[in-house]
C-alpha atoms as a PDB file:
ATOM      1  CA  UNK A   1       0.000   0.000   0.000  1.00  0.00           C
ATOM      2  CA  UNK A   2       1.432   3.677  -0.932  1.00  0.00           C
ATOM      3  CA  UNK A   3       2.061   5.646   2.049  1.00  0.00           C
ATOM      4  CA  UNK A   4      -0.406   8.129   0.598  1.00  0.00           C
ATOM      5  CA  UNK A   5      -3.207   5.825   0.910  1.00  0.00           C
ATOM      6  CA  UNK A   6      -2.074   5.088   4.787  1.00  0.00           C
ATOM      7  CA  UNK A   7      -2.126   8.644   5.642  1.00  0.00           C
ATOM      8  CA  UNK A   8      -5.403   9.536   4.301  1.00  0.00           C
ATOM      9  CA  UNK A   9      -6.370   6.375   5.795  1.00  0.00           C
ATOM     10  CA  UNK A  10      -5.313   8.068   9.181  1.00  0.00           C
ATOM     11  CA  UNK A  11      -6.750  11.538   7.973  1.00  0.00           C
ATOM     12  CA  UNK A  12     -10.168  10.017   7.723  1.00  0.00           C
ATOM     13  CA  UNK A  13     -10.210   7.510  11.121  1.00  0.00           C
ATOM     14  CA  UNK A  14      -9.185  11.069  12.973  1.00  0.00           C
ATOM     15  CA  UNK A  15     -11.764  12.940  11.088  1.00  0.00           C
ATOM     16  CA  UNK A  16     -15.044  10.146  12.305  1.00  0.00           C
ATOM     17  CA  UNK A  17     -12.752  10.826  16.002  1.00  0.00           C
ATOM     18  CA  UNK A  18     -13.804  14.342  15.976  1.00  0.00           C
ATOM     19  CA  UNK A  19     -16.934  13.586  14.724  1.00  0.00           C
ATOM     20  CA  UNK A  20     -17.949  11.538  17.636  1.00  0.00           C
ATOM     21  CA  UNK A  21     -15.799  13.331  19.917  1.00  0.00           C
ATOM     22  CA  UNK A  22     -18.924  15.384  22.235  1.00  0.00           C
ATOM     23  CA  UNK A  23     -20.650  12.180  22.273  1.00  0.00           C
ATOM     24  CA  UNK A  24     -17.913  10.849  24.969  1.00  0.00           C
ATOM     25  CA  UNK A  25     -16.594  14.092  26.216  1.00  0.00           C
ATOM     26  CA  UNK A  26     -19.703  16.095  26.292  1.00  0.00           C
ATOM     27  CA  UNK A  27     -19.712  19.735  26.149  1.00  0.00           C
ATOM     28  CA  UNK A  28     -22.026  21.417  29.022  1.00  0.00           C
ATOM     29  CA  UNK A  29     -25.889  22.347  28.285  1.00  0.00           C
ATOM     30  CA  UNK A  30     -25.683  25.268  30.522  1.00  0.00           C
ATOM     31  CA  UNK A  31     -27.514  28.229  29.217  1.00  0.00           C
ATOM     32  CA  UNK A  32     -26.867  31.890  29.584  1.00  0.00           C
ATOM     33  CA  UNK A  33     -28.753  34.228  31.687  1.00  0.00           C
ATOM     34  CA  UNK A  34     -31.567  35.309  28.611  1.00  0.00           C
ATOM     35  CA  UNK A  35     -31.830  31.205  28.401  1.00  0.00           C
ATOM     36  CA  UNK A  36     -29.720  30.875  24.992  1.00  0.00           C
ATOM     37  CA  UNK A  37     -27.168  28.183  24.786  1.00  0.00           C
ATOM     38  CA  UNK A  38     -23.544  29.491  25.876  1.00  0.00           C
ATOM     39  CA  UNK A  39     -20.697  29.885  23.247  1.00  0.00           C
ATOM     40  CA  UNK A  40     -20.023  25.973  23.211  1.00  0.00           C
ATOM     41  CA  UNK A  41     -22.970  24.735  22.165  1.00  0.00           C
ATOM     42  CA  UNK A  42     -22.292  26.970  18.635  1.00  0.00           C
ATOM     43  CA  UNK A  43     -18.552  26.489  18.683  1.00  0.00           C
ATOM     44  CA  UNK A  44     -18.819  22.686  18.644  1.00  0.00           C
ATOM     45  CA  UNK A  45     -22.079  23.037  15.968  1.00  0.00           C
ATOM     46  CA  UNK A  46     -19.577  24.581  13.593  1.00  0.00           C
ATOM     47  CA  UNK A  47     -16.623  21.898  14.721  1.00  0.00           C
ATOM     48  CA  UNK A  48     -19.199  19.413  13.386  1.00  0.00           C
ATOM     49  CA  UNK A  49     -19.767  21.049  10.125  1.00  0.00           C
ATOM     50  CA  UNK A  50     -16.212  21.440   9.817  1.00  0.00           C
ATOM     51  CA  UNK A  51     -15.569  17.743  10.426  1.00  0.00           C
ATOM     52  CA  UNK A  52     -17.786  16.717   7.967  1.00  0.00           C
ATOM     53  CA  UNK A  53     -15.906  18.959   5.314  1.00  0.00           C
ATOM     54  CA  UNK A  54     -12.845  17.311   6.576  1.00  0.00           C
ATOM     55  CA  UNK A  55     -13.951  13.689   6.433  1.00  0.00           C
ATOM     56  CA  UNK A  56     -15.078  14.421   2.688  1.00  0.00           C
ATOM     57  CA  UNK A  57     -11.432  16.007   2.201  1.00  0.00           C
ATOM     58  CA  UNK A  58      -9.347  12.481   3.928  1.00  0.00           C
ATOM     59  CA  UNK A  59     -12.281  10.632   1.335  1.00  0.00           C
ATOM     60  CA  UNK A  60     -11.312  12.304  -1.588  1.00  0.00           C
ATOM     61  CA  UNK A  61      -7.498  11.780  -0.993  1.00  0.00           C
ATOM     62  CA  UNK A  62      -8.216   8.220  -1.505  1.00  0.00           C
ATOM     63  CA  UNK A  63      -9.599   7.709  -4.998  1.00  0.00           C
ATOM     64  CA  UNK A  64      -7.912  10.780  -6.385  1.00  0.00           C
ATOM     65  CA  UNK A  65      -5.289   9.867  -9.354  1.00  0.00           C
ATOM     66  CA  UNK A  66      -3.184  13.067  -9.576  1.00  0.00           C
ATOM     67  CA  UNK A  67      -0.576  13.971  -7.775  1.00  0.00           C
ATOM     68  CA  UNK A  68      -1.908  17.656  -7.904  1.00  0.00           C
ATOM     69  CA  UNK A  69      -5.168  17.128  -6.916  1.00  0.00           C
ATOM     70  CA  UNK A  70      -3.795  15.649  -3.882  1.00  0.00           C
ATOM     71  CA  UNK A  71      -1.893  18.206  -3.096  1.00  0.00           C
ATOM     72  CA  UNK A  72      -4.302  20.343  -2.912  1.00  0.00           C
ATOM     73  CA  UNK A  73      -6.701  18.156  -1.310  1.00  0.00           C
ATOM     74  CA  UNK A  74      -3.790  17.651   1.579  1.00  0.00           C
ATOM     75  CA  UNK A  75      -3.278  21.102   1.422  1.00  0.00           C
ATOM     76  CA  UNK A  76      -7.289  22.283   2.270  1.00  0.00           C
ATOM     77  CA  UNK A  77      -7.111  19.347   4.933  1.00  0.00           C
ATOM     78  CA  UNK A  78      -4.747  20.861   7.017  1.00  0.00           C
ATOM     79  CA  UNK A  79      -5.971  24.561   6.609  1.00  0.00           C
ATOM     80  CA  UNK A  80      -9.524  23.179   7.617  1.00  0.00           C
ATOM     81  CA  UNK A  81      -7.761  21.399  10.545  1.00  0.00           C
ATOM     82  CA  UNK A  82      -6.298  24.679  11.505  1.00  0.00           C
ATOM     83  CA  UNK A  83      -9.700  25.967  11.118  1.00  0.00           C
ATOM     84  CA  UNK A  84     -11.322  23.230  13.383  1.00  0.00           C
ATOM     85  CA  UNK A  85      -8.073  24.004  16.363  1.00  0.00           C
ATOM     86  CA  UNK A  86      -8.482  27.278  16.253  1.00  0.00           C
ATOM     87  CA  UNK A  87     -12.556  27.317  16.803  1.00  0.00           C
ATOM     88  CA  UNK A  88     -12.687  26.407  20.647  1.00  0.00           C
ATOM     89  CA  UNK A  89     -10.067  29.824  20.956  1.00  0.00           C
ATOM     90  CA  UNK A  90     -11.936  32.548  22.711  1.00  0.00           C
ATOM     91  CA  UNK A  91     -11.055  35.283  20.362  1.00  0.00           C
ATOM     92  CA  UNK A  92     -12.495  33.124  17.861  1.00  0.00           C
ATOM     93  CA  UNK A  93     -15.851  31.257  19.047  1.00  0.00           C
ATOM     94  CA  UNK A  94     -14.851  30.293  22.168  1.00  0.00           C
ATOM     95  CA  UNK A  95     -15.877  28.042  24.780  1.00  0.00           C
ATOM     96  CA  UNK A  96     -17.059  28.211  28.483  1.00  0.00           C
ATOM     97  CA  UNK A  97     -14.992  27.092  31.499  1.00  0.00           C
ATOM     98  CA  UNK A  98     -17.508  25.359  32.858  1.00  0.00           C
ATOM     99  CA  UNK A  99     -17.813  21.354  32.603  1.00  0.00           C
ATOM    100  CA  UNK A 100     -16.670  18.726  30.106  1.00  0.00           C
ATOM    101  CA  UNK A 101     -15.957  22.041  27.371  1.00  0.00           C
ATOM    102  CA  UNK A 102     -12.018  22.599  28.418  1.00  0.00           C
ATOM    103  CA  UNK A 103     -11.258  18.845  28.092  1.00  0.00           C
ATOM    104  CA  UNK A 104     -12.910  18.170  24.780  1.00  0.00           C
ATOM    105  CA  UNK A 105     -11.342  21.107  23.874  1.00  0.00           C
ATOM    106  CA  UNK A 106      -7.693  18.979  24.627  1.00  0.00           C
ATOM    107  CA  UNK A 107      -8.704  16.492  22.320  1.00  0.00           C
ATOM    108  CA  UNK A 108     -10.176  18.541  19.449  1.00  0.00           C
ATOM    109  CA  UNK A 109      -6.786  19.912  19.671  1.00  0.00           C
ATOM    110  CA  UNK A 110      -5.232  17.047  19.606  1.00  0.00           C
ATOM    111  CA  UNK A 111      -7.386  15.389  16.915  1.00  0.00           C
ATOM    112  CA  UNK A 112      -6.616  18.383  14.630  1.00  0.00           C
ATOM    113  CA  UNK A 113      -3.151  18.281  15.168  1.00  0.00           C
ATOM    114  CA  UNK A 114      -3.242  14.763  13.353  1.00  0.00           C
ATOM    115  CA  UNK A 115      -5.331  16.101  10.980  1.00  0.00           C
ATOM    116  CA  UNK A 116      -3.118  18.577  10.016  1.00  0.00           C
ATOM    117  CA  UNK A 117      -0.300  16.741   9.980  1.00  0.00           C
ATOM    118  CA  UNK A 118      -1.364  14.135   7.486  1.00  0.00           C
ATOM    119  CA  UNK A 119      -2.534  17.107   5.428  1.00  0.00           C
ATOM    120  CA  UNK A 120       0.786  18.386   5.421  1.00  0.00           C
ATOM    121  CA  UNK A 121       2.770  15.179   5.155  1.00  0.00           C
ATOM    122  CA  UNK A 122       0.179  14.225   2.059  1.00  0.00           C
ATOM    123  CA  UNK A 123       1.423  17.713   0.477  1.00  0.00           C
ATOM    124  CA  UNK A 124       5.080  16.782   1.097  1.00  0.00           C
ATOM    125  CA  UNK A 125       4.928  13.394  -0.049  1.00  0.00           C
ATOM    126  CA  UNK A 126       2.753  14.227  -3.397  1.00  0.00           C
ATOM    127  CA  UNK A 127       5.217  17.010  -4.426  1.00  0.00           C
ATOM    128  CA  UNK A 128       7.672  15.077  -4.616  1.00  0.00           C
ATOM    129  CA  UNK A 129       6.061  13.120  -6.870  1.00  0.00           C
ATOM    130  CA  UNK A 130       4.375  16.316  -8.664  1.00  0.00           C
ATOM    131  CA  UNK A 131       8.502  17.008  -9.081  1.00  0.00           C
ATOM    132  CA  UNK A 132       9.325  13.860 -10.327  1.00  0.00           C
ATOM    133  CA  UNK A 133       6.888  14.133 -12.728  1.00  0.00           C
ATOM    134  CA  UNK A 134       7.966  17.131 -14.531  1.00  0.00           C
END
């Protein structure tokens, strides 16, 4: 098996992790004061839609022929992965303090961090070949 195929492999096993990752380490259903959900509730509603954007991205890297097509694939990954760590920041969406929000939080990070590092290391390994190519 190409190492390409093993990374996406990896890029879409950690995308279905984040996916599922507030149904083990659930965020808190505290509501503010006018009886709105806090901050957490949205920031992990976008996380989601981001995840699914990811998962399609790690899909696509594994029936696409090109060596520039992944690149850019691997390339969107890991931007959408920096997208997805930076999300829980609180000058971005933020999240609350109280409850289960800090430590999903940890492993969003974490989960992203693999996500953008098979992004990257697709990119790396496909320009190589992109270079060879020429």
């Amino acid at each position: 098996m190409k190492y390409h195929k093993i990374i996406s492999w990896v890029a879409v096993i950690t995308g279905f992790f984040l996916l599922i990752l507030p149904r083990f380490i659930p965020i808190c259903t505290g509501l503010t004061a006018s009886g709105a959900p806090m901050r957490c509730h949205y920031t992990y509603q976008a996380e989601f839609l981001l995840t699914l954007i990811a998962i399609i991205l790690a899909g696509a890297l594994l029936v696409l022929k090109t060596a520039e097509a992944r690149m850019m694939t691997g390339f969107t990954l890991a931007l959408t992965a920096v997208v997805l760590a930076l999300l829980p920041e609180p000058w971005v969406s933020g999240i609350c303090a109280n409850g289960g929000c800090g430590k999903t939080a940890f492993f969003t990070l974490a989960g992203t961090v693999f996500l953008a590092v098979s992004g990257a290391v697709i990119v790396w390994l496909n320009y190589r070949r992109y270079r060879e190519e020429d």
